[in-house]
N, C-alpha and C. Protein backbone atom coordinates (compact mmCIF):
# COMPACT_ATOMS: atom_id res chain seq x y z
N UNK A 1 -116.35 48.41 -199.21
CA UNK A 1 -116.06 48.81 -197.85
C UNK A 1 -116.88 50.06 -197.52
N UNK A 2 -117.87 50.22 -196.31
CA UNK A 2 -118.59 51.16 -196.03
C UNK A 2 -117.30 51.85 -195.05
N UNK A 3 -117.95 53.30 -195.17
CA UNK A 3 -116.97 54.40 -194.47
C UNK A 3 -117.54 53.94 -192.92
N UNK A 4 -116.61 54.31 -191.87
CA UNK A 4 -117.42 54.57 -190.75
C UNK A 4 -116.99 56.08 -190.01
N UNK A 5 -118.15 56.85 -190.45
CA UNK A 5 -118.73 57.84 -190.26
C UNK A 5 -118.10 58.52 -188.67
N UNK A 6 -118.41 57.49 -188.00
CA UNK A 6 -117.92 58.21 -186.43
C UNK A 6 -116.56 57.90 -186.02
N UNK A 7 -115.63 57.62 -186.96
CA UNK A 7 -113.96 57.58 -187.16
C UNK A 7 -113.64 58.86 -187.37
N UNK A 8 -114.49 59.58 -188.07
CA UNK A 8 -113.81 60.61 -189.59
C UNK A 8 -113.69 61.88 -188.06
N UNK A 9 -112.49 62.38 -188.75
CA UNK A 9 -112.01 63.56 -187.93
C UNK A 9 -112.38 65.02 -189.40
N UNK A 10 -113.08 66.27 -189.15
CA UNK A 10 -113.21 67.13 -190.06
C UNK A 10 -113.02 68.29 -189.89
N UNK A 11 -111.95 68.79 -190.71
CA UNK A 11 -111.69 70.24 -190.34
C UNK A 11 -112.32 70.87 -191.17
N UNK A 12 -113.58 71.92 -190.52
CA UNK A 12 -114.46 72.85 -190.65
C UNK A 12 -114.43 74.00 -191.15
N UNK A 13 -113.83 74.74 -192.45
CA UNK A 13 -113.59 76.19 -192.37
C UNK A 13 -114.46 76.75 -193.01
N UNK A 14 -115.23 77.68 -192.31
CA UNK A 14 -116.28 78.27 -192.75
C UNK A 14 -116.38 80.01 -191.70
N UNK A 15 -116.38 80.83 -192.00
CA UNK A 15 -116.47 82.30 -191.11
C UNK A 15 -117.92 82.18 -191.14
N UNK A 16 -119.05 81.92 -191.63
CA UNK A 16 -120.41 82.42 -190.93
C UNK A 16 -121.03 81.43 -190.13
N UNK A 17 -121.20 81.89 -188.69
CA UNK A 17 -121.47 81.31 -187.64
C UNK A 17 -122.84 80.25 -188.17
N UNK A 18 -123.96 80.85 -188.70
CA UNK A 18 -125.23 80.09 -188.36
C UNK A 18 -124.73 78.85 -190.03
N UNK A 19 -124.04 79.32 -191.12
CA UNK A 19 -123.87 78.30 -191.77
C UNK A 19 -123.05 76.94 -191.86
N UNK A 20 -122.11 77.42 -190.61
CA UNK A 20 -120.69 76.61 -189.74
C UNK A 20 -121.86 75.84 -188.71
N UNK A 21 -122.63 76.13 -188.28
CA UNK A 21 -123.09 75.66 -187.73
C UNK A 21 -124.63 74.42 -188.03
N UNK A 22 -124.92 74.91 -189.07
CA UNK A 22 -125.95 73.95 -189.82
C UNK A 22 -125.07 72.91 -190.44
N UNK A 23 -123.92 73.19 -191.22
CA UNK A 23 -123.19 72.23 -191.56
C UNK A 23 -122.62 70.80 -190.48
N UNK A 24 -122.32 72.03 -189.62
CA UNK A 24 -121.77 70.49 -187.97
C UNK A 24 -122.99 70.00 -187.84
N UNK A 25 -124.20 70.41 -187.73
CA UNK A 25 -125.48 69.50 -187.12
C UNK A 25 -125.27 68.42 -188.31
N UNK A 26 -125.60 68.79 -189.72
CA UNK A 26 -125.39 67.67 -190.39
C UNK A 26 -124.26 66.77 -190.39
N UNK A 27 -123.07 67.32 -190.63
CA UNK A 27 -122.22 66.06 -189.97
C UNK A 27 -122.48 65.24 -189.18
N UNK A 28 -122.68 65.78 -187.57
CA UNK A 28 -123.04 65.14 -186.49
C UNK A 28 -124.39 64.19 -186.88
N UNK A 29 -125.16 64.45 -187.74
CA UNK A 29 -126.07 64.02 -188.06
C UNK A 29 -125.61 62.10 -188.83
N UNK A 30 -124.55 62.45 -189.41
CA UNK A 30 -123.85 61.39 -190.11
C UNK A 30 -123.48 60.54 -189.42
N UNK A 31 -123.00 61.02 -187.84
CA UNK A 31 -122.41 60.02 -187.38
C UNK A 31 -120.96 60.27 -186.53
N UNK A 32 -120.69 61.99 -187.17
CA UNK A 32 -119.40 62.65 -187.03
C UNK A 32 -119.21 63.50 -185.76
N UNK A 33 -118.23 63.12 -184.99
CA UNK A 33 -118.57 63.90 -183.73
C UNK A 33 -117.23 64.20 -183.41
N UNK A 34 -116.13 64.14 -184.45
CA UNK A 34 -114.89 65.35 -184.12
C UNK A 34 -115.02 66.05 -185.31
N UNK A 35 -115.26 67.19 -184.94
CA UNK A 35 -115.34 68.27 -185.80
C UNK A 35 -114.67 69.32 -185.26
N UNK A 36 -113.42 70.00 -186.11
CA UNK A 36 -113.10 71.11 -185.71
C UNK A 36 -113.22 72.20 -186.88
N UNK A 37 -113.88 73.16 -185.91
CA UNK A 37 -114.26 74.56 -187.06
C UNK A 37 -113.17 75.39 -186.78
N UNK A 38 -112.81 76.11 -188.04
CA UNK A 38 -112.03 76.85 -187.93
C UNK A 38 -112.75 78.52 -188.61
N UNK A 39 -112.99 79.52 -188.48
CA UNK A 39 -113.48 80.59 -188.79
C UNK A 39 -112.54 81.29 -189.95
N UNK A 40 -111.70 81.33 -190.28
CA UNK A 40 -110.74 81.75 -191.48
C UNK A 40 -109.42 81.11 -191.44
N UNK A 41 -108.45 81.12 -192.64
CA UNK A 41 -107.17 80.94 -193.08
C UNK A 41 -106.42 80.56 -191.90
N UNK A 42 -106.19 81.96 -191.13
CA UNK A 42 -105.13 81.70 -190.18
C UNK A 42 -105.52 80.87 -189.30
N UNK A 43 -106.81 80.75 -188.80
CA UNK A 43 -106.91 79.46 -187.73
C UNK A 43 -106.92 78.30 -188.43
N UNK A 44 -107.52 77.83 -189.66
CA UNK A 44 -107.11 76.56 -190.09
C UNK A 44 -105.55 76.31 -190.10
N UNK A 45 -104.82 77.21 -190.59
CA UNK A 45 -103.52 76.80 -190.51
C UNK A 45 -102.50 76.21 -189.53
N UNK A 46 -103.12 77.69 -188.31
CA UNK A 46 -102.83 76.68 -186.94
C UNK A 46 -103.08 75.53 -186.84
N UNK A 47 -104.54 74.97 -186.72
CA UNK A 47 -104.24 73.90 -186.26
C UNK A 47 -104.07 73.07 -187.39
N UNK A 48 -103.62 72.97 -188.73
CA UNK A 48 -102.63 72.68 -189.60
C UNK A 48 -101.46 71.72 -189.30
N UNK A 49 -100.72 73.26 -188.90
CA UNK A 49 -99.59 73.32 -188.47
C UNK A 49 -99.31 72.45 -187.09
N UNK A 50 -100.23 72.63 -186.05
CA UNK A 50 -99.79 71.96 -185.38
C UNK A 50 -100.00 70.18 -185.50
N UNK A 51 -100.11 69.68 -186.77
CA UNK A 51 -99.87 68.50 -186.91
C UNK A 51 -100.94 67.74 -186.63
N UNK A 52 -102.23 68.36 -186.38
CA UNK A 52 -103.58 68.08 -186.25
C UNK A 52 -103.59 67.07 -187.18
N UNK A 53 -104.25 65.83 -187.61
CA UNK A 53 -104.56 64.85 -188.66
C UNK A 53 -106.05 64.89 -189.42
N UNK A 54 -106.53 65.46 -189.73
CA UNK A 54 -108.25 65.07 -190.51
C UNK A 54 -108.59 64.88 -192.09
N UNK A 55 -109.75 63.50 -191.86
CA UNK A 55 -109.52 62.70 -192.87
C UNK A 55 -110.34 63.56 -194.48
N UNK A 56 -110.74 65.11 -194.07
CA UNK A 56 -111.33 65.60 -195.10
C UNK A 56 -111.00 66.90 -194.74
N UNK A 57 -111.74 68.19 -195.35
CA UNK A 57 -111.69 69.59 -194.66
C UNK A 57 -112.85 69.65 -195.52
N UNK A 58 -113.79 70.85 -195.18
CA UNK A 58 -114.69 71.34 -195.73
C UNK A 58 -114.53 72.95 -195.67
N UNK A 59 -114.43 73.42 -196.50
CA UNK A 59 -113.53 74.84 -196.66
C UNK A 59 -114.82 76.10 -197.58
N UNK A 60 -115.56 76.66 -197.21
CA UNK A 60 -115.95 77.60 -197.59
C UNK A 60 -115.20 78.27 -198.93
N UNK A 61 -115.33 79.33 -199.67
CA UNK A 61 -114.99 79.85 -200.80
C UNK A 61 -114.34 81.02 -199.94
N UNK A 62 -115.35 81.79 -199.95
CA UNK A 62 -115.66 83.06 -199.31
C UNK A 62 -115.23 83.04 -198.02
N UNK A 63 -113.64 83.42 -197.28
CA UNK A 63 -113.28 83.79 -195.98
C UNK A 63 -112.80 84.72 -195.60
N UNK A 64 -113.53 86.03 -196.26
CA UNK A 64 -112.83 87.52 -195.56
C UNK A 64 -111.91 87.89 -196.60
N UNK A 65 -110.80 88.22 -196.39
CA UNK A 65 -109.94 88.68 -197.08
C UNK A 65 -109.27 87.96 -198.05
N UNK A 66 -108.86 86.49 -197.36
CA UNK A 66 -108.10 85.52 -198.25
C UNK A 66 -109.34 84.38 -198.61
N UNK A 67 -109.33 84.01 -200.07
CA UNK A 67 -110.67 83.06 -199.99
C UNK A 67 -109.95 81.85 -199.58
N UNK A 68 -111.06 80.60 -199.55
CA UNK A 68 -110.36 79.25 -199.13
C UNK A 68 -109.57 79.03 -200.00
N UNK A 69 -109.33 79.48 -201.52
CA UNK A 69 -108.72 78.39 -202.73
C UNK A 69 -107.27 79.16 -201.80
N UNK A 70 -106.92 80.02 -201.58
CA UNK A 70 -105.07 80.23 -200.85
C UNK A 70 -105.07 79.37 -200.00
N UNK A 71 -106.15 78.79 -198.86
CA UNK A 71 -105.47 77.85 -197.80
C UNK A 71 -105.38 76.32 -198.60
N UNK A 72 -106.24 76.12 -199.56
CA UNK A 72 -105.98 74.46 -200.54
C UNK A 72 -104.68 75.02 -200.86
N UNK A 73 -104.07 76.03 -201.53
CA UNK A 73 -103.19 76.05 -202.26
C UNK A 73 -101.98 75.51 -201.11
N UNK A 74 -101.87 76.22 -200.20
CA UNK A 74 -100.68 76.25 -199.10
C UNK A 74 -100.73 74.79 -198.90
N UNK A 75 -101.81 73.97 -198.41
CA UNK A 75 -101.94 72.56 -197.97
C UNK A 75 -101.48 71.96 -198.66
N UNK A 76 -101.80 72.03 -200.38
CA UNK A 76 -101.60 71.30 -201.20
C UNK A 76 -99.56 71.33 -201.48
N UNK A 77 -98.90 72.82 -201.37
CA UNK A 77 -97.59 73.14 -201.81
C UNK A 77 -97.04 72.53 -200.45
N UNK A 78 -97.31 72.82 -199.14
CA UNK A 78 -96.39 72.63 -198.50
C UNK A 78 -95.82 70.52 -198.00
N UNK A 79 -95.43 70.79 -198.39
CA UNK A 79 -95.07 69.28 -198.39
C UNK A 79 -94.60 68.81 -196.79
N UNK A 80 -94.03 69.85 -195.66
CA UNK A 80 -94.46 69.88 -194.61
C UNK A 80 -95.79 69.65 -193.56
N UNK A 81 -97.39 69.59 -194.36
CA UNK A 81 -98.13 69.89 -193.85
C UNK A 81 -98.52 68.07 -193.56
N UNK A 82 -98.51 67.39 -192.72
CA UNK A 82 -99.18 65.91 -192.69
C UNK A 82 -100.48 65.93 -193.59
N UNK A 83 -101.17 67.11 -193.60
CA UNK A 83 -102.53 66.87 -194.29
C UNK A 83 -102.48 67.54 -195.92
N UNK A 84 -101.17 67.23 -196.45
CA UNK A 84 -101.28 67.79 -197.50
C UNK A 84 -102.31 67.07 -198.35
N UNK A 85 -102.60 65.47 -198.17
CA UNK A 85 -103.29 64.64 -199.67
C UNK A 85 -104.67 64.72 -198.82
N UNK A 86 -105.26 65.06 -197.80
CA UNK A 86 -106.64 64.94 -197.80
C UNK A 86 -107.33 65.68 -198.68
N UNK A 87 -108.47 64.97 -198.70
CA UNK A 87 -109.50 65.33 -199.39
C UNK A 87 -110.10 66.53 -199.11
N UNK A 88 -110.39 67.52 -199.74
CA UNK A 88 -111.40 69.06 -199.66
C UNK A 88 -112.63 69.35 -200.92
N UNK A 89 -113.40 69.34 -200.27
CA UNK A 89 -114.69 69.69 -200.59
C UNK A 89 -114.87 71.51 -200.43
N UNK A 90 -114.65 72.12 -201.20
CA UNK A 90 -114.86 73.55 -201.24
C UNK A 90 -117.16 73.65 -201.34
N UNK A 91 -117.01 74.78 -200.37
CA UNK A 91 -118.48 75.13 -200.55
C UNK A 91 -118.41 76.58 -201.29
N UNK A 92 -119.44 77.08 -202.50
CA UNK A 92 -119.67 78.42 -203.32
C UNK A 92 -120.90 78.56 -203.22
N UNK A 93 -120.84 79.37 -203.47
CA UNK A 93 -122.19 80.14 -204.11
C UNK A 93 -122.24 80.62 -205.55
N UNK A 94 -121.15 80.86 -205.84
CA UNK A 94 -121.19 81.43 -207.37
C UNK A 94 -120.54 80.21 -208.31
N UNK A 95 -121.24 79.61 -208.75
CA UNK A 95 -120.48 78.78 -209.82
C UNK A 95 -120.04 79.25 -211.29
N UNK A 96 -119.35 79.82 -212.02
CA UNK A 96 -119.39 80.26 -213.08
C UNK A 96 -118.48 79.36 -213.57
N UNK A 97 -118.10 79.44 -214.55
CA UNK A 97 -116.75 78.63 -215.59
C UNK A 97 -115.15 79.13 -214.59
N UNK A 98 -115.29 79.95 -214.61
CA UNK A 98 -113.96 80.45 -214.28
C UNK A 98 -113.68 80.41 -212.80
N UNK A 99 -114.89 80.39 -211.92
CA UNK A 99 -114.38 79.85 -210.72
C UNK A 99 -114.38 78.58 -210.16
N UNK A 100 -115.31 77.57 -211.05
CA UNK A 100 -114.99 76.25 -210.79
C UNK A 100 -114.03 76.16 -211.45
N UNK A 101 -113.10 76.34 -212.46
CA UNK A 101 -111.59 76.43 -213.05
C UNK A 101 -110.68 76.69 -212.02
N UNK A 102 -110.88 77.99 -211.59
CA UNK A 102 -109.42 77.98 -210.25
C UNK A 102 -109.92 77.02 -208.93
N UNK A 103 -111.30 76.29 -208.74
CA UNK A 103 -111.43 75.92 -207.44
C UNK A 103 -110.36 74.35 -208.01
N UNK A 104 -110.91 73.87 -209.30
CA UNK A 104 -110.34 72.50 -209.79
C UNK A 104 -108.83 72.90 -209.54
N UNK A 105 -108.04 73.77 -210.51
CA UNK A 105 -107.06 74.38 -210.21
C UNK A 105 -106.27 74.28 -209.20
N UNK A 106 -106.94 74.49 -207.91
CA UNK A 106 -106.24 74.77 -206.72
C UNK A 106 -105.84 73.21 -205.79
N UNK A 107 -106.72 71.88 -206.51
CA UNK A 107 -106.36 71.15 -206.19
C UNK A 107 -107.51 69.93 -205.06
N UNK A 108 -108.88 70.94 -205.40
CA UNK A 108 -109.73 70.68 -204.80
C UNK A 108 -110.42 69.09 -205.37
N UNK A 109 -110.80 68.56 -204.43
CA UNK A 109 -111.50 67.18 -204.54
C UNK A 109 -112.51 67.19 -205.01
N UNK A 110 -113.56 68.27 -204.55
CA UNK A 110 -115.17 68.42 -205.01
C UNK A 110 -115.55 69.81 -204.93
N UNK A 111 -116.75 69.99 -205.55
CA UNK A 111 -117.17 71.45 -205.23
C UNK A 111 -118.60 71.25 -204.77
N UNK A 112 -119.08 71.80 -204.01
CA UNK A 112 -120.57 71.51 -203.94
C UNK A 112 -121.33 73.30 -203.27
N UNK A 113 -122.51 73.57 -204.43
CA UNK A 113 -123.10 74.88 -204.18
C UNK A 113 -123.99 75.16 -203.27
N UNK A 114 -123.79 76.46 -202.91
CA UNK A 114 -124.54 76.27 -201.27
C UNK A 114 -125.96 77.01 -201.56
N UNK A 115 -126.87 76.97 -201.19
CA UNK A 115 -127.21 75.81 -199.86
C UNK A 115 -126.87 74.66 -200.31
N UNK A 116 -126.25 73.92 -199.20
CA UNK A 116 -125.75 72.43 -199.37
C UNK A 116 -126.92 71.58 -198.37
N UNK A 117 -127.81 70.57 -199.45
CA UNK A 117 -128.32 69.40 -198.85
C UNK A 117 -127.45 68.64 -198.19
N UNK A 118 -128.07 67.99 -197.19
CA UNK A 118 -127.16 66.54 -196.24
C UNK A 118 -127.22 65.80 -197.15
N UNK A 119 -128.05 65.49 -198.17
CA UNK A 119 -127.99 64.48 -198.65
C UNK A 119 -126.63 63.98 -199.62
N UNK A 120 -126.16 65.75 -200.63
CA UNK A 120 -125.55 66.00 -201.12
C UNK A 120 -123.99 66.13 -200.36
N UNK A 121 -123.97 66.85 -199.24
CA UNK A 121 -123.23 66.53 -198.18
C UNK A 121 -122.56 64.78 -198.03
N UNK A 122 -123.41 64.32 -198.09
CA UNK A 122 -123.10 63.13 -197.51
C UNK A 122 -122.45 62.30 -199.10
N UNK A 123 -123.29 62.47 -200.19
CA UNK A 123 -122.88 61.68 -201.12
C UNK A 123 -121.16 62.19 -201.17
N UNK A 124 -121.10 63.40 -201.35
CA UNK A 124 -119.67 64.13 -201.45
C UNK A 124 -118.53 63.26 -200.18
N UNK A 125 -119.12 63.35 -199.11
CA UNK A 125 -118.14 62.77 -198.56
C UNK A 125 -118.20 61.02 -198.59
N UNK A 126 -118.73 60.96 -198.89
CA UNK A 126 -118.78 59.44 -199.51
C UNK A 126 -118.15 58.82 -200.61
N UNK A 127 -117.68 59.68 -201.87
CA UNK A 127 -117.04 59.53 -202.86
C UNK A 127 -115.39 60.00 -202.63
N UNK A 128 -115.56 61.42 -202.07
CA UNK A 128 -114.04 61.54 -201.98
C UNK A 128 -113.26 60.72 -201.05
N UNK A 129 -113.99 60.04 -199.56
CA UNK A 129 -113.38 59.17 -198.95
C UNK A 129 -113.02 57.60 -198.95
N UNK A 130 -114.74 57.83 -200.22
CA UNK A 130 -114.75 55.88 -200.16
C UNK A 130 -113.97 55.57 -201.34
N UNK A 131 -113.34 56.73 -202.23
CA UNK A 131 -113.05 56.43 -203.59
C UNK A 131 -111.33 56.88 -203.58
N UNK A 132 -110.42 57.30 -203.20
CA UNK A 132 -109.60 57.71 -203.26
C UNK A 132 -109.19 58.16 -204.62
N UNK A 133 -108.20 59.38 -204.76
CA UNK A 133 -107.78 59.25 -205.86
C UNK A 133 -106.45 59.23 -205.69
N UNK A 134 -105.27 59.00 -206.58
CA UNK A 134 -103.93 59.22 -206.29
C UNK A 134 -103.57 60.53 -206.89
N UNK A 135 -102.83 61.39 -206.36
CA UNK A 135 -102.35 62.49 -206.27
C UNK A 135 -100.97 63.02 -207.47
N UNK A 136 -101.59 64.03 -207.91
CA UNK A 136 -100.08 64.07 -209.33
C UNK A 136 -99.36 65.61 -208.99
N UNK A 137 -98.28 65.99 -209.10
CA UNK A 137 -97.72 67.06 -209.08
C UNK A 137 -97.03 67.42 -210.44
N UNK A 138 -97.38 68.42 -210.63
CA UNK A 138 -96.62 69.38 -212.06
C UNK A 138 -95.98 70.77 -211.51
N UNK A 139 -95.36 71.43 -212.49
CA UNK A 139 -94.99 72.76 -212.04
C UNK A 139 -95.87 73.70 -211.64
N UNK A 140 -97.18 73.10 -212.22
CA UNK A 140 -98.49 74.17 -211.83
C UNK A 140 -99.57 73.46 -210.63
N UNK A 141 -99.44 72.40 -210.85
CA UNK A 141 -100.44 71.46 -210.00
C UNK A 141 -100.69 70.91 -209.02
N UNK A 142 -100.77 70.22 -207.88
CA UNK A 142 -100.64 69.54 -206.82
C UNK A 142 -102.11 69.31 -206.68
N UNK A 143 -102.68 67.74 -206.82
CA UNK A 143 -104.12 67.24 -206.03
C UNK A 143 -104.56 66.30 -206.78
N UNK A 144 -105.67 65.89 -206.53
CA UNK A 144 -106.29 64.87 -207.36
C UNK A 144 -105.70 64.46 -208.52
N UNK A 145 -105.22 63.51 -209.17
CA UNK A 145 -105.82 62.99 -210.69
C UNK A 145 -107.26 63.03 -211.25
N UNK A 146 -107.57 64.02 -211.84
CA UNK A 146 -109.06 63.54 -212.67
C UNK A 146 -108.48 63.09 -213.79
N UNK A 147 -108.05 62.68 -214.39
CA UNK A 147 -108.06 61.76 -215.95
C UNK A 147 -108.23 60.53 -215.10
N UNK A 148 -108.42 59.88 -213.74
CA UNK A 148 -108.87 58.56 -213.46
C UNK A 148 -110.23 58.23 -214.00
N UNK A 149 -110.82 59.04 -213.43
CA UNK A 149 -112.51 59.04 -213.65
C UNK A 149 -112.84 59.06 -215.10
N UNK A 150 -111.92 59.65 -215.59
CA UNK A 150 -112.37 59.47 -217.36
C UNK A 150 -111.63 58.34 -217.79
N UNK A 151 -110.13 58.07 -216.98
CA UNK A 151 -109.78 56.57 -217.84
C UNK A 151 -110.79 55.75 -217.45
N UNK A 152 -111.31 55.65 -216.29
CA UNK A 152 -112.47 54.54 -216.11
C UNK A 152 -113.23 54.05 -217.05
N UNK A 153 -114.05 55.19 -217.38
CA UNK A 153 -115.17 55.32 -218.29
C UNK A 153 -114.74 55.03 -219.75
N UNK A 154 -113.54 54.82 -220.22
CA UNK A 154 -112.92 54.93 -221.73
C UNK A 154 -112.59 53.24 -221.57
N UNK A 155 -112.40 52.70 -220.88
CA UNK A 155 -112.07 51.36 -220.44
C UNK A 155 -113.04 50.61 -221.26
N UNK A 156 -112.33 49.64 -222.74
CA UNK A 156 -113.08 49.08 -223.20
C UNK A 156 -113.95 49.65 -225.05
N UNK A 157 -113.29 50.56 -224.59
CA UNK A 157 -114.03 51.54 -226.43
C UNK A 157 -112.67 51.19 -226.99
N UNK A 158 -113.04 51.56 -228.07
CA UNK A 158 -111.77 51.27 -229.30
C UNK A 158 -110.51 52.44 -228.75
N UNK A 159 -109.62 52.17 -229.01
CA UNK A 159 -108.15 52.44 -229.22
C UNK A 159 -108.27 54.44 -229.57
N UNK A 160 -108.85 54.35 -230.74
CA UNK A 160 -108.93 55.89 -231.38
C UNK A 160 -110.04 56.51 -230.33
N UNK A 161 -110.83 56.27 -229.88
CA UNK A 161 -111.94 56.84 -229.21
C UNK A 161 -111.22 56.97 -227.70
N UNK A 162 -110.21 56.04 -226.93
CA UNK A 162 -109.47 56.46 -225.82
C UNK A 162 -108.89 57.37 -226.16
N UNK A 163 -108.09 57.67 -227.06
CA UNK A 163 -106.97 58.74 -227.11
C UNK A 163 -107.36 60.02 -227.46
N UNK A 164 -108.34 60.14 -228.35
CA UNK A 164 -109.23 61.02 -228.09
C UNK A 164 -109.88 61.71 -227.09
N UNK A 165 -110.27 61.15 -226.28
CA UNK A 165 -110.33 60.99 -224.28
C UNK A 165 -109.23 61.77 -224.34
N UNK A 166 -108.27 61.01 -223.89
CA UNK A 166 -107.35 61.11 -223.40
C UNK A 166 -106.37 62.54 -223.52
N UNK A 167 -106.61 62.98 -224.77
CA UNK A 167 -106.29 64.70 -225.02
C UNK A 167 -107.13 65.45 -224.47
N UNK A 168 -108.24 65.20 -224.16
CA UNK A 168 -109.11 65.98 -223.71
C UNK A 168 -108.91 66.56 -222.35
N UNK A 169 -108.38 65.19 -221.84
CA UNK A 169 -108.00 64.98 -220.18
C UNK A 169 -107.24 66.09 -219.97
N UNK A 170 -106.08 66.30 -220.87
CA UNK A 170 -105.05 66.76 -220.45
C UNK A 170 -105.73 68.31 -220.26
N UNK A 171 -106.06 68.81 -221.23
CA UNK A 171 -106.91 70.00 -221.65
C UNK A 171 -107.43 70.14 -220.03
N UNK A 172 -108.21 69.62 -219.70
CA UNK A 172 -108.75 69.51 -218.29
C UNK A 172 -108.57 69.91 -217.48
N UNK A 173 -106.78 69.65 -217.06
CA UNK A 173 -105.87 70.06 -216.18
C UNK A 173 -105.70 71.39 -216.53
């Protein structure tokens, strides 16, 4: 099943004007022509809150005071929010171990480093929408399942070589 592109509703959070804004041309470029940007935390939340529906968010790292991983976190805890299971694509600049750890952490779908290609852009939203994942909650957790993507791939090896996997997975989380 191909996505169709000019369905998708996307909430935009990004605070720097000219990079909020190269990002919508590429969307629009896709095909996407509801786009709502939001400039930090508290305006995404608004329109959040007000029960707004969109089928992804694209959330910057870096928003001033509070970074994006607090507004995944809130989306992801509040079980009030209609958009708690969409998909989020966080944008960085700094990739190190420990901050792709709290971005996974926080419940995020993808990470992708900026400058962000359309091309890369596009594959990203192509996987998190065309692929779904189902959603797990722990005392620490709320978002994606990744042990899917690795049960996939283990599908078919011997018995000892899954479970092996399969500790690893957990480790993961």
């Amino acid at each position: 099943m191909s996505l169709q592109f000019g369905k998708l509703k996307i909430l935009l959070v990004h605070g720097n004007t000219a990079e909020a804004n190269a990002l919508s041309a590429m969307l629009k470029g896709f095909g996407i022509a509801r786009i709502d940007h939001a400039i930090d935390v508290a305006a995404a939340l608004r329109l959040l809150k007000q029960g707004r529906l969109y089928d992804t968010m694209l959330c910057d790292f870096n928003l001033g005071s509070v970074n994006g991983l607090s507004l995944v976190k809130v989306i992801r805890r509040d079980n009030r929010l209609t958009n708690r299971y969409m998909p989020v694509i966080v944008l960085t600049g700094l990739t190190s171990s420990e901050r792709l750890a709290a971005i996974r952490a926080a419940g995020v779908n993808d990470v992708l480093t900026k400058p962000v290609g359309s091309h890369i852009l596009f594959s990203s939203l192509q996987a998190v929408l065309g692929h779904s994942r189902s959603f797990i909650e722990t005392k620490t957790y709320f978002g994606p399942d990744r042990r899917q993507r690795q049960h996939d791939a283990i599908r078919g090896r011997r018995r000892d070589d899954a479970t092996a996997d399969a500790t690893a997975e957990e480790i993961w989380l």
